[in-house]
N, C-alpha and C. Protein backbone atom coordinates (compact mmCIF):
# COMPACT_ATOMS: atom_id res chain seq x y z
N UNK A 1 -18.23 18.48 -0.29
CA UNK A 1 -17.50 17.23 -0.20
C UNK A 1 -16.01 17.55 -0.27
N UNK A 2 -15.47 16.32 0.06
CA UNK A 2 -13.81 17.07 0.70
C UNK A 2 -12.89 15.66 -0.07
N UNK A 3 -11.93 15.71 -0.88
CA UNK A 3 -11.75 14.46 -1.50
C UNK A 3 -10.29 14.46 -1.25
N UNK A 4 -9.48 13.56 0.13
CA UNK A 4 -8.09 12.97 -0.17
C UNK A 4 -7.54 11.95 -1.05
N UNK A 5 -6.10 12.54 -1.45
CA UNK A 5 -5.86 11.46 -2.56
C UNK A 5 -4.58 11.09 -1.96
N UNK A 6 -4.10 10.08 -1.74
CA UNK A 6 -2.48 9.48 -1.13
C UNK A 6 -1.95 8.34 -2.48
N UNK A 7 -0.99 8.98 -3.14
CA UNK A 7 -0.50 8.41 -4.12
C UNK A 7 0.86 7.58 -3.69
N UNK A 8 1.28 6.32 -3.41
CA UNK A 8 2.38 6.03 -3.12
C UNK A 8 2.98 5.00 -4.18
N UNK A 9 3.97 4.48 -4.17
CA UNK A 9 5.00 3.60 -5.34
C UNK A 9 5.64 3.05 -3.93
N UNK A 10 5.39 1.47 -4.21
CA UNK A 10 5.84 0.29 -3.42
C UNK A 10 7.10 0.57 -3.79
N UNK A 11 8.02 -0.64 -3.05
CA UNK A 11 9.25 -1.06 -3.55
C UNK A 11 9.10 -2.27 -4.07
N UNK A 12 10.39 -2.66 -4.52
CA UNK A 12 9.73 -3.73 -5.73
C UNK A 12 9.61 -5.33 -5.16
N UNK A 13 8.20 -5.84 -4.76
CA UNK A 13 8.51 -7.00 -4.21
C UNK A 13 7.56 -6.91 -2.86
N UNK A 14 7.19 -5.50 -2.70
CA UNK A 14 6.60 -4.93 -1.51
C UNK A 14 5.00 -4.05 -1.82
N UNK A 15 4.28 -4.96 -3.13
CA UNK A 15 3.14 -3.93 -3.91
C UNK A 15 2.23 -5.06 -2.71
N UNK A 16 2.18 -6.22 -2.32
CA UNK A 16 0.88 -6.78 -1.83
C UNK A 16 0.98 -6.32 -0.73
N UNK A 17 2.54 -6.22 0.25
CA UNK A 17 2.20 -6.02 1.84
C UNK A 17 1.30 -4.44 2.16
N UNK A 18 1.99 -3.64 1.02
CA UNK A 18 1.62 -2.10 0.94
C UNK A 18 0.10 -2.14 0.87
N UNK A 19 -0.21 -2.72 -0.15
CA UNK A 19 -1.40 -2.61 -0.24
C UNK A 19 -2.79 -3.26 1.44
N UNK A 20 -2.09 -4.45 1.51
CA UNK A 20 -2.86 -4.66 3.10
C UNK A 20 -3.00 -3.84 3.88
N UNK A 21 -1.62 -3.02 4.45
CA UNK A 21 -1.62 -2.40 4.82
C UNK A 21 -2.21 -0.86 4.53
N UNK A 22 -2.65 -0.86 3.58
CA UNK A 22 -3.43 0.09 2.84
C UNK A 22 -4.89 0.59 3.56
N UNK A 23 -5.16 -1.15 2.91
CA UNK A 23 -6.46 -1.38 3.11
C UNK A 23 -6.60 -1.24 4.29
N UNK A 24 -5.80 -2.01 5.36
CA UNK A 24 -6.30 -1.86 6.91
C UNK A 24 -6.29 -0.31 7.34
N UNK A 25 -5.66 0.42 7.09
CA UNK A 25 -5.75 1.91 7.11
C UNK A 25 -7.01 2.55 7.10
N UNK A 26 -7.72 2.04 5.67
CA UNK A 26 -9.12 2.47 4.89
C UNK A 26 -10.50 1.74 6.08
N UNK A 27 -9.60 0.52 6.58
CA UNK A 27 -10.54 -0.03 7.35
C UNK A 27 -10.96 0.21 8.65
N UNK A 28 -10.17 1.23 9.03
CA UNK A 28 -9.98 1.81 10.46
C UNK A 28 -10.85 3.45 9.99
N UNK A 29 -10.56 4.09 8.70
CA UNK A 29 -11.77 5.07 8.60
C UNK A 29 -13.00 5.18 8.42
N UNK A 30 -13.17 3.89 8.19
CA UNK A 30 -14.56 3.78 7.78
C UNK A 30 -15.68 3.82 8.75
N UNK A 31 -15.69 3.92 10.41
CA UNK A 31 -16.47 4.00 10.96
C UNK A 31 -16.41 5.59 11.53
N UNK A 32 -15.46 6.84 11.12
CA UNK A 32 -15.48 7.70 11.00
C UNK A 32 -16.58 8.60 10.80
N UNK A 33 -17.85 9.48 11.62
CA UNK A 33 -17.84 10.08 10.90
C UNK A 33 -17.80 11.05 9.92
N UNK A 34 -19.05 11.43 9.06
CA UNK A 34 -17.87 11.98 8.04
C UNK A 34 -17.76 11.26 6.58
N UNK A 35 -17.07 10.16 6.59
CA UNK A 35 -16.89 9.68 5.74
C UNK A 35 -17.90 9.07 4.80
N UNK A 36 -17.69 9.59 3.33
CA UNK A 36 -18.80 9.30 2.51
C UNK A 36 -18.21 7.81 2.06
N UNK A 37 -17.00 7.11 1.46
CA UNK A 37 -16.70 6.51 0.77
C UNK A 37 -14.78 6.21 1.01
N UNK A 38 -14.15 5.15 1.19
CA UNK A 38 -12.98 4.78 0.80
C UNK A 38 -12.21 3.96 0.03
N UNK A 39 -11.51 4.02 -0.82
CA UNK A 39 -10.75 3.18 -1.64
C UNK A 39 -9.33 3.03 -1.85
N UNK A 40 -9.12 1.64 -2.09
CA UNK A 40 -7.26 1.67 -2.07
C UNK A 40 -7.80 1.39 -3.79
N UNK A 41 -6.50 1.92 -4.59
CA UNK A 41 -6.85 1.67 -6.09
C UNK A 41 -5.68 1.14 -6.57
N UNK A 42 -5.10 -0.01 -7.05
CA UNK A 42 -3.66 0.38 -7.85
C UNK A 42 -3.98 0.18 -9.35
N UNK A 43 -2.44 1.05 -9.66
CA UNK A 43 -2.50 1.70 -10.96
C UNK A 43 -1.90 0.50 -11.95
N UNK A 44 -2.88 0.88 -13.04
CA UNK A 44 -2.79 -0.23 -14.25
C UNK A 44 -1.37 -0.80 -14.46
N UNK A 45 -1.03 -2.13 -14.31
CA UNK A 45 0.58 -2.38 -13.92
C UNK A 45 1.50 -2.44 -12.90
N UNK A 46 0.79 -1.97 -11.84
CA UNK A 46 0.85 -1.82 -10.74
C UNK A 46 1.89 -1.47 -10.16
N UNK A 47 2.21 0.03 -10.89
CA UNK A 47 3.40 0.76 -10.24
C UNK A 47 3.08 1.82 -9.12
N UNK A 48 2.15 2.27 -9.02
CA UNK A 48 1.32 2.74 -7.77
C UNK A 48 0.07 2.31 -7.23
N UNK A 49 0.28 2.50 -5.60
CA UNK A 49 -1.72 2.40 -5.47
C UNK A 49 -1.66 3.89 -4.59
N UNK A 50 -3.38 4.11 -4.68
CA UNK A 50 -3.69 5.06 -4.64
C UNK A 50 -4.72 5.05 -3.15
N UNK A 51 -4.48 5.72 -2.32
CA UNK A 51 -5.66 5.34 -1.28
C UNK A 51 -6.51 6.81 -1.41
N UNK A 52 -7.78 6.52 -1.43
CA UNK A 52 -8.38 7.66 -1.97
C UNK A 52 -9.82 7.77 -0.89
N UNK A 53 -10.21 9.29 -0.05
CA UNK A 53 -11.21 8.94 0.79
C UNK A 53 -11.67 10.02 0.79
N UNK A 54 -13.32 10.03 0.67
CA UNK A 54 -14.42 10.79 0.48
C UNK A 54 -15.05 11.24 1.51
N UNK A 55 -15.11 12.66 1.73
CA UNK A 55 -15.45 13.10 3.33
C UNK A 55 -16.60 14.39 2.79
N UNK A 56 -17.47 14.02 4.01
CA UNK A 56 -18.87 15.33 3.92
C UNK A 56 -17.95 16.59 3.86
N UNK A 57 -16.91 17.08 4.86
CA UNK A 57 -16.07 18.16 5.00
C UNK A 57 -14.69 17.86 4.98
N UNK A 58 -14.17 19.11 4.92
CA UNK A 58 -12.57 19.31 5.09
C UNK A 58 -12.38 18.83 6.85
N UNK A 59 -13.57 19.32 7.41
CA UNK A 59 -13.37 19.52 8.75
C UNK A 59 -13.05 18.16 9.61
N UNK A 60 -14.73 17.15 8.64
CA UNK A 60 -14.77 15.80 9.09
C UNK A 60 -13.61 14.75 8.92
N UNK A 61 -12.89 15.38 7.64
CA UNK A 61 -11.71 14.74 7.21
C UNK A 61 -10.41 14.99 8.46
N UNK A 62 -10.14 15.75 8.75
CA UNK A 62 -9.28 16.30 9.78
C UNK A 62 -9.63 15.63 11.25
N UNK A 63 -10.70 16.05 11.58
CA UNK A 63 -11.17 15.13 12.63
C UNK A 63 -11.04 13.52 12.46
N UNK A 64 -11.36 13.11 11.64
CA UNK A 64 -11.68 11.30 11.53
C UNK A 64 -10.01 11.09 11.12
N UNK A 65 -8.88 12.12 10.84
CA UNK A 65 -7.65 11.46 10.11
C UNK A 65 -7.05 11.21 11.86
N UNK A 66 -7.16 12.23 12.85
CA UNK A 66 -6.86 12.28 13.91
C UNK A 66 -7.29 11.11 15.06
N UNK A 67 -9.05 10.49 14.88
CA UNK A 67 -9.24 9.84 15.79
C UNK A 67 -8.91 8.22 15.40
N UNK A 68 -8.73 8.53 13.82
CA UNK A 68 -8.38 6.55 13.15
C UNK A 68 -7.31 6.21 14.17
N UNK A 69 -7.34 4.67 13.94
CA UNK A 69 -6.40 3.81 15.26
C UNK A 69 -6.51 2.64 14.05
N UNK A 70 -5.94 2.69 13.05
CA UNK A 70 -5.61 1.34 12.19
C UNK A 70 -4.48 0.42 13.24
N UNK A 71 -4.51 -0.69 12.51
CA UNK A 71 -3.86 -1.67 13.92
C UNK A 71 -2.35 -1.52 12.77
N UNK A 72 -1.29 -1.36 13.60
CA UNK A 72 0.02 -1.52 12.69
C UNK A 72 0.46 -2.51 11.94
N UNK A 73 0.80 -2.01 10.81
CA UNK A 73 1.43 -2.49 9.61
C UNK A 73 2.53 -3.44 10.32
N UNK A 74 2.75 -4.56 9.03
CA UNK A 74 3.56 -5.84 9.22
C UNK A 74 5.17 -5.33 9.62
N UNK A 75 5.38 -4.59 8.47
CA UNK A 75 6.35 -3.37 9.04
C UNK A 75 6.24 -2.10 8.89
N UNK A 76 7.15 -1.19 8.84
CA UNK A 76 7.19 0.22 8.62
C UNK A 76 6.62 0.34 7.53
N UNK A 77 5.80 1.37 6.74
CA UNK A 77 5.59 1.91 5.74
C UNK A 77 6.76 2.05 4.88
N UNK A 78 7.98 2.83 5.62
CA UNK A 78 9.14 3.69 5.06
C UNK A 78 9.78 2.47 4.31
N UNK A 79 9.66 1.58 4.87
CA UNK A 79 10.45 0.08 4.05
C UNK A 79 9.54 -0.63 2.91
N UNK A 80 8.36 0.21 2.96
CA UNK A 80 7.25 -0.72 1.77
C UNK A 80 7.09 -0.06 0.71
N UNK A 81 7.57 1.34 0.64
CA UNK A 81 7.51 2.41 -0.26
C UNK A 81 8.93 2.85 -1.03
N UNK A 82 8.86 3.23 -1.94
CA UNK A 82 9.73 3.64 -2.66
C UNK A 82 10.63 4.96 -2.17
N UNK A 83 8.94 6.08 -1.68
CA UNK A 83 9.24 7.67 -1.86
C UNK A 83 8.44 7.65 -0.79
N UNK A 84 7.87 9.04 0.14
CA UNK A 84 6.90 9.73 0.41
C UNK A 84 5.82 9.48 -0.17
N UNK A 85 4.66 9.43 0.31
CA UNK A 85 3.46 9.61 -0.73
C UNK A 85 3.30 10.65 -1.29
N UNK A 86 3.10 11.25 -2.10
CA UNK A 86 2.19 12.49 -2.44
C UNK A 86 0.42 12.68 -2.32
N UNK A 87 -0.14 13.32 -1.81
CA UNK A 87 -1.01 14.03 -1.40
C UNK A 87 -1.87 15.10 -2.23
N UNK A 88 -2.76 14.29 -2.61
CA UNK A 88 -3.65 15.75 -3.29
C UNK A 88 -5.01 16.02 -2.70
N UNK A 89 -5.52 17.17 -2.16
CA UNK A 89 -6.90 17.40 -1.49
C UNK A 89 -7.92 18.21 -2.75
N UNK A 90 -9.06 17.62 -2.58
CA UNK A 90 -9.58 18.33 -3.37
C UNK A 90 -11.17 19.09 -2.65
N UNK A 91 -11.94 19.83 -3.42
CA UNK A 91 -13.31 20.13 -2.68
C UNK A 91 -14.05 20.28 -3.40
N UNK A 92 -15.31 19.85 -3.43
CA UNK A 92 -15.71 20.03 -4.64
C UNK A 92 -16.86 21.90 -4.71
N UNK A 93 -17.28 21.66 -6.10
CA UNK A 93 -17.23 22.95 -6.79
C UNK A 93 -18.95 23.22 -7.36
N UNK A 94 -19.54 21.88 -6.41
CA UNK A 94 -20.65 22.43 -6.70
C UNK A 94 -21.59 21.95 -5.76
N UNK A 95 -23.02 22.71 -5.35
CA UNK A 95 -23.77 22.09 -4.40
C UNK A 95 -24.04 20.97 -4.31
N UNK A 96 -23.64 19.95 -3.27
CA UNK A 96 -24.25 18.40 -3.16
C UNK A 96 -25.48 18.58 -3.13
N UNK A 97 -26.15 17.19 -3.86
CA UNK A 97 -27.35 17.17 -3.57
C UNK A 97 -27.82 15.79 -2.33
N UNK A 98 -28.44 16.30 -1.47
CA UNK A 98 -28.96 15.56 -0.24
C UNK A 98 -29.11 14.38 -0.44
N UNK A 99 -29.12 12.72 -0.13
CA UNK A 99 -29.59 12.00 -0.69
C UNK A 99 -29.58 11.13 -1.85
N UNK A 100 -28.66 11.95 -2.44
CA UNK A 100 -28.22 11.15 -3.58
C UNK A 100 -26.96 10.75 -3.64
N UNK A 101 -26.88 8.97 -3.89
CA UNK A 101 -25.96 8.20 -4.38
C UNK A 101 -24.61 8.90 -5.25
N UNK A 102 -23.38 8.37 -4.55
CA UNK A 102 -22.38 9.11 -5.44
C UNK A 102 -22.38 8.15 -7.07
N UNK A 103 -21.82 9.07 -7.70
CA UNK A 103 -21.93 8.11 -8.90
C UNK A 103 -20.23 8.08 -10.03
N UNK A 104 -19.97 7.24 -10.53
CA UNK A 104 -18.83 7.20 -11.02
C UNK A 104 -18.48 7.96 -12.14
């Protein structure tokens, strides 16, 4: 399993458009596939959200980031954000098991 993490910080006044636009993002990967699971998350207080997406591979992830076609944001990203996002990839570290439900 292959786990992206996109951490971003709205600007202030700009946490709901970010987030739509989030979501419509998440909503354009989801017929990917590949994809085990997607989520937009924001953080307690809501000084960040987090878009976070669960892929069988590194490979499937790469492929499905390339063929998404989300429909464009209300505006630019660069004007809804504070910073850059930051980016964390992860993989996991132990044999999946076939068939079974992810669990929290």
């Amino acid at each position: 399993m292959f786990v992206n993490m996109g951490f971003v910080t709205p600007r202030p006044g700009k946490e709901e458009a970010l987030a739509k636009a989030m979501r419509s993002f998440a909503g354009a990967l989801e017929e990917m596939p590949g994809l085990l699971a997607v989520f937009v998350l924001s953080e307690e207080g809501g000084k960040s959200l987090v878009g976070v997406s669960m892929w069988s591979s590194k490979q499937a992830f790469e492929e499905g980031m390339k063929k998404a076609r989300p429909p464009p944001p209300p505006e630019p990203f660069e004007q809804m954000r504070a910073a850059p996002p930051t980016t964390r990839q992860f993989e996991s570290v132990r044999e999946e098991t076939p068939n079974r439900p992810l669990s929290a």
